[in-house]
PDB file of N, CA and C in Angstrom:
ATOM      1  N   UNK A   1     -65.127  61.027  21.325  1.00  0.00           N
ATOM      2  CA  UNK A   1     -65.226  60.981  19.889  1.00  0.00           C
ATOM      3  C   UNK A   1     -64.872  59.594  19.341  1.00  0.00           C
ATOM      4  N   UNK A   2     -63.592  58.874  19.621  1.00  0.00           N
ATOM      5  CA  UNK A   2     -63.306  57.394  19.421  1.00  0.00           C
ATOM      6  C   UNK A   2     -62.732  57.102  20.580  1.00  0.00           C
ATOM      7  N   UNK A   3     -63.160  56.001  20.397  1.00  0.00           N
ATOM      8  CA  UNK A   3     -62.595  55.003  21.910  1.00  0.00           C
ATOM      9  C   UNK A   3     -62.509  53.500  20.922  1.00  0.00           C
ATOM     10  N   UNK A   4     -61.048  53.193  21.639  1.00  0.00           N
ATOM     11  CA  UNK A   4     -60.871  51.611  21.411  1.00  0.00           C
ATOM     12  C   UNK A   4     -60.102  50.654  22.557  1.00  0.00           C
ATOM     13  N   UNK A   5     -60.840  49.847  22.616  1.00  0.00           N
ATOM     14  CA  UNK A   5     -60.023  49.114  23.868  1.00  0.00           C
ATOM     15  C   UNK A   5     -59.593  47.124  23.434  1.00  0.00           C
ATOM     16  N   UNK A   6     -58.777  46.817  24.092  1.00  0.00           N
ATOM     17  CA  UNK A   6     -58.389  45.444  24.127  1.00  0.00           C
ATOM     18  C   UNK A   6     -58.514  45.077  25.530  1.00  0.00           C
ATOM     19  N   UNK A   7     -59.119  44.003  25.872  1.00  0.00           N
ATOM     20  CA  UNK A   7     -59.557  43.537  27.194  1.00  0.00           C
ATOM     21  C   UNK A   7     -59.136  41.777  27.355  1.00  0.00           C
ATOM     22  N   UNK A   8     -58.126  41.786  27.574  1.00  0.00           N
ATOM     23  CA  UNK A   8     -57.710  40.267  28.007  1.00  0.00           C
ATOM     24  C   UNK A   8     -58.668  39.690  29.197  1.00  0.00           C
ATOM     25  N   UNK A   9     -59.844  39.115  29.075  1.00  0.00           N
ATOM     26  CA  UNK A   9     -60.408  38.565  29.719  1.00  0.00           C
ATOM     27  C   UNK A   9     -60.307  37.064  30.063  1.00  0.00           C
ATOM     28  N   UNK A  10     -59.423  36.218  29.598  1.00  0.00           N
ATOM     29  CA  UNK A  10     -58.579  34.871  29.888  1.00  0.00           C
ATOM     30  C   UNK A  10     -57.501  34.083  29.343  1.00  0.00           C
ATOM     31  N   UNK A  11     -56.666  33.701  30.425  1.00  0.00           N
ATOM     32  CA  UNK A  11     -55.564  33.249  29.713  1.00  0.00           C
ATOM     33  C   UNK A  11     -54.737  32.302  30.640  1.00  0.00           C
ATOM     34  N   UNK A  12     -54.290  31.606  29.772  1.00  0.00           N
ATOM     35  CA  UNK A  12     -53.868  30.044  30.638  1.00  0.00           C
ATOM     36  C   UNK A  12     -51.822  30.334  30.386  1.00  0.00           C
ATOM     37  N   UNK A  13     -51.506  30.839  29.418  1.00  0.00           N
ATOM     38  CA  UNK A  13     -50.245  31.014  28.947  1.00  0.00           C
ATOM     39  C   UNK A  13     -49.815  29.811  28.520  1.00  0.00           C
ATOM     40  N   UNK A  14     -50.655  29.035  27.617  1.00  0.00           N
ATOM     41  CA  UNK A  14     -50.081  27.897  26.988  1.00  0.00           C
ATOM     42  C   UNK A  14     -50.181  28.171  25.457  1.00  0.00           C
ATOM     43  N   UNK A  15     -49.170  27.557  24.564  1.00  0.00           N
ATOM     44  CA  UNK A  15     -49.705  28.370  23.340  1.00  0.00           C
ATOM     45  C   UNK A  15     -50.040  27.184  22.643  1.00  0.00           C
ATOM     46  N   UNK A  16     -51.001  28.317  21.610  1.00  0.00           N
ATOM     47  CA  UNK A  16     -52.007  27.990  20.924  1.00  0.00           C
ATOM     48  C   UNK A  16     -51.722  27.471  19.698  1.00  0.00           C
ATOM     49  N   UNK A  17     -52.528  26.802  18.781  1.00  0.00           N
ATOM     50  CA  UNK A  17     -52.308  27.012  17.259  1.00  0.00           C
ATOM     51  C   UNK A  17     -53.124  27.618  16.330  1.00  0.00           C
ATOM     52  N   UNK A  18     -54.396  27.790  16.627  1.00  0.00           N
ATOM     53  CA  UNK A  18     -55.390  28.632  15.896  1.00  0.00           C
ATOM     54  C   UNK A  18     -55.933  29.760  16.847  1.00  0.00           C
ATOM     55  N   UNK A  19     -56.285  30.519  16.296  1.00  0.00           N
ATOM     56  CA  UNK A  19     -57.140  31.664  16.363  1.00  0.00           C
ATOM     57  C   UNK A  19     -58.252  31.946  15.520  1.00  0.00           C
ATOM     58  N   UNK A  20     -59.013  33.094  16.415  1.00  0.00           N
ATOM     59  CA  UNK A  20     -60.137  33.414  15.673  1.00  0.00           C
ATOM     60  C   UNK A  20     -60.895  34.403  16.184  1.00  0.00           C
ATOM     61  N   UNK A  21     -61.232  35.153  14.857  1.00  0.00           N
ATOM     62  CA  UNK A  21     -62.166  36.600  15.623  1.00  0.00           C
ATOM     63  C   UNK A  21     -63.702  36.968  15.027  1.00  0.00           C
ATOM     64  N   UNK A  22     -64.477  37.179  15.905  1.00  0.00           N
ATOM     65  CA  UNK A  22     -65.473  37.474  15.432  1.00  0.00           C
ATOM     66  C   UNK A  22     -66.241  38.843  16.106  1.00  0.00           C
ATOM     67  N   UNK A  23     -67.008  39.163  15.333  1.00  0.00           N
ATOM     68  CA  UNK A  23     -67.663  40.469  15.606  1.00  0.00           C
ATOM     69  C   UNK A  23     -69.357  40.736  15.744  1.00  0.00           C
ATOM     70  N   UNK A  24     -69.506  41.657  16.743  1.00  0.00           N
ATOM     71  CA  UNK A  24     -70.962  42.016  17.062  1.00  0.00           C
ATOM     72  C   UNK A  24     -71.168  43.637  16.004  1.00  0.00           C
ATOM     73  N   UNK A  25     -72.086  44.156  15.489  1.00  0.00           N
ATOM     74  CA  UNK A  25     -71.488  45.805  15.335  1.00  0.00           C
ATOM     75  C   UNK A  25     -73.193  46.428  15.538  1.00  0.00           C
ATOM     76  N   UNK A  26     -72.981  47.654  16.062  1.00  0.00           N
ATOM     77  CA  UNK A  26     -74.456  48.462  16.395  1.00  0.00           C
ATOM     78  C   UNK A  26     -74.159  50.019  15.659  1.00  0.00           C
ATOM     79  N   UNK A  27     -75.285  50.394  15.122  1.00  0.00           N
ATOM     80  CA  UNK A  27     -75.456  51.546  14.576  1.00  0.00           C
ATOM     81  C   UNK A  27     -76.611  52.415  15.237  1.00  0.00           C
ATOM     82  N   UNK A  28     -76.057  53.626  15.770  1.00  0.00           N
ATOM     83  CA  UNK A  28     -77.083  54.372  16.393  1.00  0.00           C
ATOM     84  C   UNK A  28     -77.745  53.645  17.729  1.00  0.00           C
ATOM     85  N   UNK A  29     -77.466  52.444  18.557  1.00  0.00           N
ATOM     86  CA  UNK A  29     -77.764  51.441  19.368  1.00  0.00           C
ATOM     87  C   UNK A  29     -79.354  51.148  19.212  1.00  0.00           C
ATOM     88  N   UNK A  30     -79.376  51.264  17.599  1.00  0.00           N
ATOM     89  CA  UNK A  30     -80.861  51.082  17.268  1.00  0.00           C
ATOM     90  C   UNK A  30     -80.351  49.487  16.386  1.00  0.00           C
ATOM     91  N   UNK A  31     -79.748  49.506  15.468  1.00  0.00           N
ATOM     92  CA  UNK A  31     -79.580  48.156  14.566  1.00  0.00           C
ATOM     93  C   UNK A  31     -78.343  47.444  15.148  1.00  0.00           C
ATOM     94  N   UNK A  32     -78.327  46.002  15.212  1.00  0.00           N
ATOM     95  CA  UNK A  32     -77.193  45.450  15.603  1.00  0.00           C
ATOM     96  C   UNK A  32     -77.022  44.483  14.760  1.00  0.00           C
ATOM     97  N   UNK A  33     -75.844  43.520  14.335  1.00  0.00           N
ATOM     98  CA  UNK A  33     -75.967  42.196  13.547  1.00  0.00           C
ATOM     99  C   UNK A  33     -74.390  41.771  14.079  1.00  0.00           C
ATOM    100  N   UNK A  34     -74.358  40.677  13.751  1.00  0.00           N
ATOM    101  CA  UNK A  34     -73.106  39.864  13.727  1.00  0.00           C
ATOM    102  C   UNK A  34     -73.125  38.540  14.966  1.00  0.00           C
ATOM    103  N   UNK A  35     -72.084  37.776  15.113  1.00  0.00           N
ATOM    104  CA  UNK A  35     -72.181  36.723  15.750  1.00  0.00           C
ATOM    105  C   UNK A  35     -71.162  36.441  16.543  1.00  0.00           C
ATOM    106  N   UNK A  36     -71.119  36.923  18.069  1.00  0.00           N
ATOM    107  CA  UNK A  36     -69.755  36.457  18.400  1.00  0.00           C
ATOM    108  C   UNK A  36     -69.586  35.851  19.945  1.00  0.00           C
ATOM    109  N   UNK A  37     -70.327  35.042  19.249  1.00  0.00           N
ATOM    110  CA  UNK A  37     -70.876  34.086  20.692  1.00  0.00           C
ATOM    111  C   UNK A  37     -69.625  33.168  20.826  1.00  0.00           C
ATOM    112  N   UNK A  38     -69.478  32.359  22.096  1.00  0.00           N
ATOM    113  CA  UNK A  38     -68.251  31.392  22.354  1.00  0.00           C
ATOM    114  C   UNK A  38     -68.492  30.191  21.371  1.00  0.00           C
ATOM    115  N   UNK A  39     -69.543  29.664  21.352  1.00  0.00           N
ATOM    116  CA  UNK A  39     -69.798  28.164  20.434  1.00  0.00           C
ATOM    117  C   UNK A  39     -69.878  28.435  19.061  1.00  0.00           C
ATOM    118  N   UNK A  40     -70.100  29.587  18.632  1.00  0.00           N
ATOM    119  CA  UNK A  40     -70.248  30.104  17.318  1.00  0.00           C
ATOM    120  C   UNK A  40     -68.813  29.880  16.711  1.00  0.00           C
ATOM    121  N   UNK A  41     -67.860  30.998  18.133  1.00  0.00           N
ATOM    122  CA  UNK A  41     -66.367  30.924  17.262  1.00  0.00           C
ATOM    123  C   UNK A  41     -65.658  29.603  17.486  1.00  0.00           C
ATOM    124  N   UNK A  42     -66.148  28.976  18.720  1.00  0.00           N
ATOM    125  CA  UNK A  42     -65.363  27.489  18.632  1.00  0.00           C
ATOM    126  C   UNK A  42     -65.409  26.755  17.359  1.00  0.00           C
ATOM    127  N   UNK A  43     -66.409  26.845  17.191  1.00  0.00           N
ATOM    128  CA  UNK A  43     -66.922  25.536  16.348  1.00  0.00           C
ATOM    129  C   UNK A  43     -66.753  26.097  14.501  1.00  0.00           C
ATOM    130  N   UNK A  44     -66.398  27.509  14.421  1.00  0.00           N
ATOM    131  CA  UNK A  44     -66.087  28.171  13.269  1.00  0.00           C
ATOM    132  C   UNK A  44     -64.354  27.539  13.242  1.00  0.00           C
ATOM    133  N   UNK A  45     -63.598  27.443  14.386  1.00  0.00           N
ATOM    134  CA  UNK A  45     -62.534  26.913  14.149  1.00  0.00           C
ATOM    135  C   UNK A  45     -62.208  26.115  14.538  1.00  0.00           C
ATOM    136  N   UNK A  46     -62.887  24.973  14.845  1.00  0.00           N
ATOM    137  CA  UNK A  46     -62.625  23.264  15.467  1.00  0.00           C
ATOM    138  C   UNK A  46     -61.777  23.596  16.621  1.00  0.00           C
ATOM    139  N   UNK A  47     -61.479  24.787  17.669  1.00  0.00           N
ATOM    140  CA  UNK A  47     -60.833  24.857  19.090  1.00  0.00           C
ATOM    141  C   UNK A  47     -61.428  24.033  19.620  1.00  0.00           C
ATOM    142  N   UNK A  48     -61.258  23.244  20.718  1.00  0.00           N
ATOM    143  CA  UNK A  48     -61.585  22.258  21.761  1.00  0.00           C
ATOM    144  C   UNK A  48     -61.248  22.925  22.779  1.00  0.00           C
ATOM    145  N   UNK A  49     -59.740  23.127  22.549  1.00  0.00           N
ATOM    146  CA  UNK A  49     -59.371  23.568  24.171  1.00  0.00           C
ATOM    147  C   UNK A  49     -58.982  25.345  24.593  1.00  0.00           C
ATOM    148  N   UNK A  50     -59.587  26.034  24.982  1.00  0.00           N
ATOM    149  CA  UNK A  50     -59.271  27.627  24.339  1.00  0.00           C
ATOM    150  C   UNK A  50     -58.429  27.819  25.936  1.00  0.00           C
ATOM    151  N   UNK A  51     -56.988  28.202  25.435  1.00  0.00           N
ATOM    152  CA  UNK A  51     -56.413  29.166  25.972  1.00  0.00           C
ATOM    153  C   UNK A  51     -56.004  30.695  26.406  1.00  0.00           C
ATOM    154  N   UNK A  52     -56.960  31.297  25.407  1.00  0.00           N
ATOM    155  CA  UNK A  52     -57.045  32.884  25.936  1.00  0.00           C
ATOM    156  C   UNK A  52     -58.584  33.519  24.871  1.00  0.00           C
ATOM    157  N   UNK A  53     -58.764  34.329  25.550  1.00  0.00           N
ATOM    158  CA  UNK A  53     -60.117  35.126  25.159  1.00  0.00           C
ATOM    159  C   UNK A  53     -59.868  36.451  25.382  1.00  0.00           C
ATOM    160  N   UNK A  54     -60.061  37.458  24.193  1.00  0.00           N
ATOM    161  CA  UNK A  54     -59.751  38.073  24.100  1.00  0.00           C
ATOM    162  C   UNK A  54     -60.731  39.098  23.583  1.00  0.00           C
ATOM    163  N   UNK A  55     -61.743  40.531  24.251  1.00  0.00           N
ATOM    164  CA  UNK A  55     -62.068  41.553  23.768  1.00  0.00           C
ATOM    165  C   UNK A  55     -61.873  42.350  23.024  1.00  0.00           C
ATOM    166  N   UNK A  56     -62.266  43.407  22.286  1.00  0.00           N
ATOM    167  CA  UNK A  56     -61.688  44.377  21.779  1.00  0.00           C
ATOM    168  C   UNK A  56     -63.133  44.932  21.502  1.00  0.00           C
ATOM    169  N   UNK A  57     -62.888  46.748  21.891  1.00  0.00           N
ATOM    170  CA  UNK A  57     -64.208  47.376  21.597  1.00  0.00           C
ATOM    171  C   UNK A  57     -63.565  49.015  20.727  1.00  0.00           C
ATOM    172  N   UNK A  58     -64.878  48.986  19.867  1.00  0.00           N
ATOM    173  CA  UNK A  58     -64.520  50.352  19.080  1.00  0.00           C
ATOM    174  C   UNK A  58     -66.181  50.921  18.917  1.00  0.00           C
ATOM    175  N   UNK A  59     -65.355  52.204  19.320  1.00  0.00           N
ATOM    176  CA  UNK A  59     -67.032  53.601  19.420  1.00  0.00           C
ATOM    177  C   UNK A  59     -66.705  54.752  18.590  1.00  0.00           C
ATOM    178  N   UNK A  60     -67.500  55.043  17.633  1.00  0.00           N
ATOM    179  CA  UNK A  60     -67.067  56.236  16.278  1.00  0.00           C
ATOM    180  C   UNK A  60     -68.440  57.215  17.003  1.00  0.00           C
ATOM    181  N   UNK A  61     -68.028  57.810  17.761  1.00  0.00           N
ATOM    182  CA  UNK A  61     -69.299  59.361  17.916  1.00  0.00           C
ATOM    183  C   UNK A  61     -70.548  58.655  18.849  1.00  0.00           C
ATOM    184  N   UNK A  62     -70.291  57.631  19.164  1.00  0.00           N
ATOM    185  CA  UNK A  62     -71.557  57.083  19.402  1.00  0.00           C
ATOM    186  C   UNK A  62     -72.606  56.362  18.618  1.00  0.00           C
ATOM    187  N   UNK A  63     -71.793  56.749  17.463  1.00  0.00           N
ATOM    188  CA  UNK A  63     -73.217  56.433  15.744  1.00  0.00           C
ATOM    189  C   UNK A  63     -72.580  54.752  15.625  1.00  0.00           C
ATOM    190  N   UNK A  64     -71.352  54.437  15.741  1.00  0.00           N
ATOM    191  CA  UNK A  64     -70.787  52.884  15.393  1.00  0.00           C
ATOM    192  C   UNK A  64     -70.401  52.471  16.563  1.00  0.00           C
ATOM    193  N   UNK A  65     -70.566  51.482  16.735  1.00  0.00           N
ATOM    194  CA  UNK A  65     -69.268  50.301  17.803  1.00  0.00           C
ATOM    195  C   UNK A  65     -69.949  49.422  17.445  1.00  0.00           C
ATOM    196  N   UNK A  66     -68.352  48.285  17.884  1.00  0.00           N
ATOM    197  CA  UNK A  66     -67.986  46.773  17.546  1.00  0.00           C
ATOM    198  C   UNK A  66     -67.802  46.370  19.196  1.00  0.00           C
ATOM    199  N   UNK A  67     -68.040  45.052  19.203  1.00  0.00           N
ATOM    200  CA  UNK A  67     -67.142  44.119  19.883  1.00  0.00           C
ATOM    201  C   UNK A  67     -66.890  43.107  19.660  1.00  0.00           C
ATOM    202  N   UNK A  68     -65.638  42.883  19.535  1.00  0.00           N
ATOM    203  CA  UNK A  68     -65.157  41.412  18.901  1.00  0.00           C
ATOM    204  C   UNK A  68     -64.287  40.972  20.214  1.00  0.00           C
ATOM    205  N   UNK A  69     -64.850  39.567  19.946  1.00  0.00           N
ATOM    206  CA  UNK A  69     -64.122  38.749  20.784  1.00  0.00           C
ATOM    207  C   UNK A  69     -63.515  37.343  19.982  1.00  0.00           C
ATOM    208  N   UNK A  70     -62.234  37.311  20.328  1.00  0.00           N
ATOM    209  CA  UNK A  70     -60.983  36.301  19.869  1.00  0.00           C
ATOM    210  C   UNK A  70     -60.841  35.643  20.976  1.00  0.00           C
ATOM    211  N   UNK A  71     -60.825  34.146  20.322  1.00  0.00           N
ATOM    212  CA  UNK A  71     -60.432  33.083  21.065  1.00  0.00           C
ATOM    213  C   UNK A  71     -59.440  32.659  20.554  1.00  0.00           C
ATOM    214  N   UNK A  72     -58.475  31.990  21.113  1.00  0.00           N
ATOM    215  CA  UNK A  72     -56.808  31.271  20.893  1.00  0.00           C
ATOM    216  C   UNK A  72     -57.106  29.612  22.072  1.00  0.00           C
ATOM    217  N   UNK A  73     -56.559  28.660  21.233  1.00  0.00           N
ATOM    218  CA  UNK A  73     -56.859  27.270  21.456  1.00  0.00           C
ATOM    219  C   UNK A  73     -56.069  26.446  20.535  1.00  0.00           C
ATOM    220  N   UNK A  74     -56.351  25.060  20.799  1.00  0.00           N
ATOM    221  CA  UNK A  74     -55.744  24.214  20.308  1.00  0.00           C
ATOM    222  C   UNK A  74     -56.922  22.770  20.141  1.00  0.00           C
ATOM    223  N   UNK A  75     -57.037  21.910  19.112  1.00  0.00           N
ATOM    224  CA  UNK A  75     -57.758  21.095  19.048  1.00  0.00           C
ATOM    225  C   UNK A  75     -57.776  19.877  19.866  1.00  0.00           C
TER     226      UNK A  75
END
């Protein structure tokens, strides 16, 4: 019925000073929109050097899901 997950997919353990999240979203896995490509979110927050990347997924019935992926970096 809902499912949500967080998926640490990289990480250096150095810290960061900015962050940033962006999102994909699908309805019915017929319509999709959003933007959450790596160069999209770099360059939305001047990161140069990204220290962790970060998933996150959400499913409502099957009718909604997201995936957003967050990057953490430093310029």
């Amino acid at each position: 019925m809902f499912t949500k997950t967080k998926i640490g997919v990289y990480g250096t353990g150095e810290p960061s000073k900015r962050r940033v999240t962006s999102c994909v979203h699908s309805i019915l896995g017929l319509f999709s929109f959003g933007n959450a490509s790596f160069e999209f979110l770099k360059s939305r927050s001047k990161i140069q050097t990204v220290t962790e990347t970060n998933w996150t997924t959400l499913v409502v019935l099957g009718v909604y899901a997201n995936l957003c992926v967050e990057i953490s970096g430093n310029e």
